[in-house]
Protein backbone atom coordinates (compact mmCIF):
# COMPACT_ATOMS: atom_id res chain seq x y z
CA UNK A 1 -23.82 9.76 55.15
CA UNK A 2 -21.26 6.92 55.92
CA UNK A 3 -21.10 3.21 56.26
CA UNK A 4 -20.08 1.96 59.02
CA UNK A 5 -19.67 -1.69 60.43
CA UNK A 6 -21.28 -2.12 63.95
CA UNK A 7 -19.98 -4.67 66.66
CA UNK A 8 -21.95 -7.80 65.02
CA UNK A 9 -20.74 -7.12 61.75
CA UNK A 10 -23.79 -5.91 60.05
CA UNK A 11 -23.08 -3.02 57.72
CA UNK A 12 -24.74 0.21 58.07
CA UNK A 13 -25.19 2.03 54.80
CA UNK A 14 -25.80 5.93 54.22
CA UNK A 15 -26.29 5.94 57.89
CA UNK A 16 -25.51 9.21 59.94
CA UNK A 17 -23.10 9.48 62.87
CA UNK A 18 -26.00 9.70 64.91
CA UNK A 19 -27.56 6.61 63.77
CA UNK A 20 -24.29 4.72 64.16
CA UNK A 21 -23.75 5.67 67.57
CA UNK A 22 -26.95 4.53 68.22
CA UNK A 23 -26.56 0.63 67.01
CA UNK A 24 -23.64 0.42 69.26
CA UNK A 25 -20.62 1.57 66.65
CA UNK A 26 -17.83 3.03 68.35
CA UNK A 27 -16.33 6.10 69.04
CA UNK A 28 -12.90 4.91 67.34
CA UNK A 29 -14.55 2.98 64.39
CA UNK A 30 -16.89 6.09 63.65
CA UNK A 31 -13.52 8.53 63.83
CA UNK A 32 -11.48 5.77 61.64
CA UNK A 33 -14.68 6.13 58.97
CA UNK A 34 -14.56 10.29 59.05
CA UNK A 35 -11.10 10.50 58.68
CA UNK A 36 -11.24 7.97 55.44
CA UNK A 37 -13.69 10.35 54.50
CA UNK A 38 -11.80 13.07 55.22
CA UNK A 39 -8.81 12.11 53.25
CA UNK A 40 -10.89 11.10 50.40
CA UNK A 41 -12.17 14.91 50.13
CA UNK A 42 -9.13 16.95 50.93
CA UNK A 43 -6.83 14.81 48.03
CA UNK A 44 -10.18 15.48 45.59
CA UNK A 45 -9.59 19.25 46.63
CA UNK A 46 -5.88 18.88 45.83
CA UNK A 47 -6.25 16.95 42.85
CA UNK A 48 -8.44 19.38 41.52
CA UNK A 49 -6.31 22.29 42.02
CA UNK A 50 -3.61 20.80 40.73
CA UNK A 51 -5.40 19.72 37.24
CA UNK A 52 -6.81 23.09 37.24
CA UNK A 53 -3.37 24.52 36.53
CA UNK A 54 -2.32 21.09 34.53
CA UNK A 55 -4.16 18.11 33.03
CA UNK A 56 -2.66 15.10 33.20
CA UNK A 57 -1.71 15.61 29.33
CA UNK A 58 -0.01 18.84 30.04
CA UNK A 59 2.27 17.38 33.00
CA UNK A 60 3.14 14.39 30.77
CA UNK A 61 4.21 16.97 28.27
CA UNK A 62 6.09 18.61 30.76
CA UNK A 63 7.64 15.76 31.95
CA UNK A 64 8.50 14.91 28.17
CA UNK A 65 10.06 18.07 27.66
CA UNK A 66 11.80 18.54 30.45
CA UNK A 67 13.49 15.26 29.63
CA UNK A 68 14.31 16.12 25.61
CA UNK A 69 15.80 19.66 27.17
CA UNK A 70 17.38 18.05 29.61
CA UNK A 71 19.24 15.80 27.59
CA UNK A 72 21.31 18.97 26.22
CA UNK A 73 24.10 20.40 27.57
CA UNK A 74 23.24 23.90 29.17
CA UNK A 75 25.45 25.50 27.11
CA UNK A 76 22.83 24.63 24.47
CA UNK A 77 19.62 25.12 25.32
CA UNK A 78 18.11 28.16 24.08
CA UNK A 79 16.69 30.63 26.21
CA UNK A 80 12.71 29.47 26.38
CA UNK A 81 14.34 25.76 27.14
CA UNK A 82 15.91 27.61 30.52
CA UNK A 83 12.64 28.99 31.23
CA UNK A 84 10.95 25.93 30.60
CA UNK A 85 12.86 24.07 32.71
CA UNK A 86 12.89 26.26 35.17
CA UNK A 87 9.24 26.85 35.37
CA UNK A 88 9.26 23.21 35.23
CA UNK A 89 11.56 22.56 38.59
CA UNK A 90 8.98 25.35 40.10
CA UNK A 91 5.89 23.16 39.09
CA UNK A 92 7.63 20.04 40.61
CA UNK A 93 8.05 22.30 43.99
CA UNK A 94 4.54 23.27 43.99
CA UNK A 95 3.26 19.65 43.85
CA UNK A 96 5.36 18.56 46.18
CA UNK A 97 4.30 21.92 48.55
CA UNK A 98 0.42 21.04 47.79
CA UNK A 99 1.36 17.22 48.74
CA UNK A 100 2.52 18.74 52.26
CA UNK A 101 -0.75 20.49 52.44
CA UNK A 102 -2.75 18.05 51.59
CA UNK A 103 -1.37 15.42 54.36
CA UNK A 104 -1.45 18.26 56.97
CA UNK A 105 -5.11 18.95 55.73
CA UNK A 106 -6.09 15.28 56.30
CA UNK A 107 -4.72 15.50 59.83
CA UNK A 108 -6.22 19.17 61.06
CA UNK A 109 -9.69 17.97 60.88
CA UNK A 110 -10.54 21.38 62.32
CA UNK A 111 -9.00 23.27 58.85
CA UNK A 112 -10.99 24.11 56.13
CA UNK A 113 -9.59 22.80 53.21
CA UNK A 114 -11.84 24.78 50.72
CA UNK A 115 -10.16 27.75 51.20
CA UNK A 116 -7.43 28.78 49.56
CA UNK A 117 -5.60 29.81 51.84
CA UNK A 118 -4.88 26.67 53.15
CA UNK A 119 -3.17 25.65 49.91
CA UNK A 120 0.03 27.16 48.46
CA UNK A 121 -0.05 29.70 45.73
CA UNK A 122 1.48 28.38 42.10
CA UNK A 123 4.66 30.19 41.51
CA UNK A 124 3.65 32.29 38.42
CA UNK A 125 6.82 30.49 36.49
CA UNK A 126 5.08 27.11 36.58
CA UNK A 127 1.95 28.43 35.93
CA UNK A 128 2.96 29.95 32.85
CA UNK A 129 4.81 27.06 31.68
CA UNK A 130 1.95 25.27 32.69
CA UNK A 131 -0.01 27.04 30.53
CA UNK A 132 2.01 26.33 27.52
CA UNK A 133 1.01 23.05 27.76
């Protein structure tokens, strides 16, 4: 169910395609309404795989450690500093994959963005740092 605004201006709430098509809204303003839709549910879908691997809390942790480790030489981090920023610099590319996803989701209205094959895999070194957070 969608609302959509017909050529007078009333509103039409909860209403159908069907029933929109039948008080006279048209074809472009009921595509413009499914593809809001449409982009509403894929990013949900993205956002949620994306918290399923790391809250909000964990990536801010990330972020802050990245930045503490980062502010050392390389010469002196320690080894699980390397791996956390590496696994870190894998996380970032993941995002940024599942962003590319998500956009190309939004525009294949044919895809089916449930599956999970449609989204890219974690890299198991940001999922394990990740984890640690």
């Amino acid at each position: 169910m969608f609302d959509f605004k017909t050529p007078n201006g009333a509103i039409l709430r909860n209403a159908t395609v069907e029933a929109a098509r039948t008080n006279g809204v048209s074809e472009d303003e009921i595509a413009v309404v499914l593809k809001a839709e449409r982009k509403r549910l894929v990013s949900e879908e993205c956002r949620r795989r994306i918290y399923a691997h790391a809250s909000a809390e964990a990536q801010t942790n990330m972020g802050l450690a990245v930045g503490v480790i980062g502010a050392k030489t390389a010469s002196n981090r320690t080894d699980a500093e390397v791996a956390i920023l590496a696994g870190a610099t894998a996380a970032l590319g993941w995002v940024q994959a599942m962003r590319a996803a998500n956009a190309a989701l939004i525009e294949n209205a044919e895809a089916d963005f449930l599956d999970d094959a449609a989204w890219p895999e974690i890299p198991a070194e940001a999922a394990q740092v990740a984890a640690s957070f």
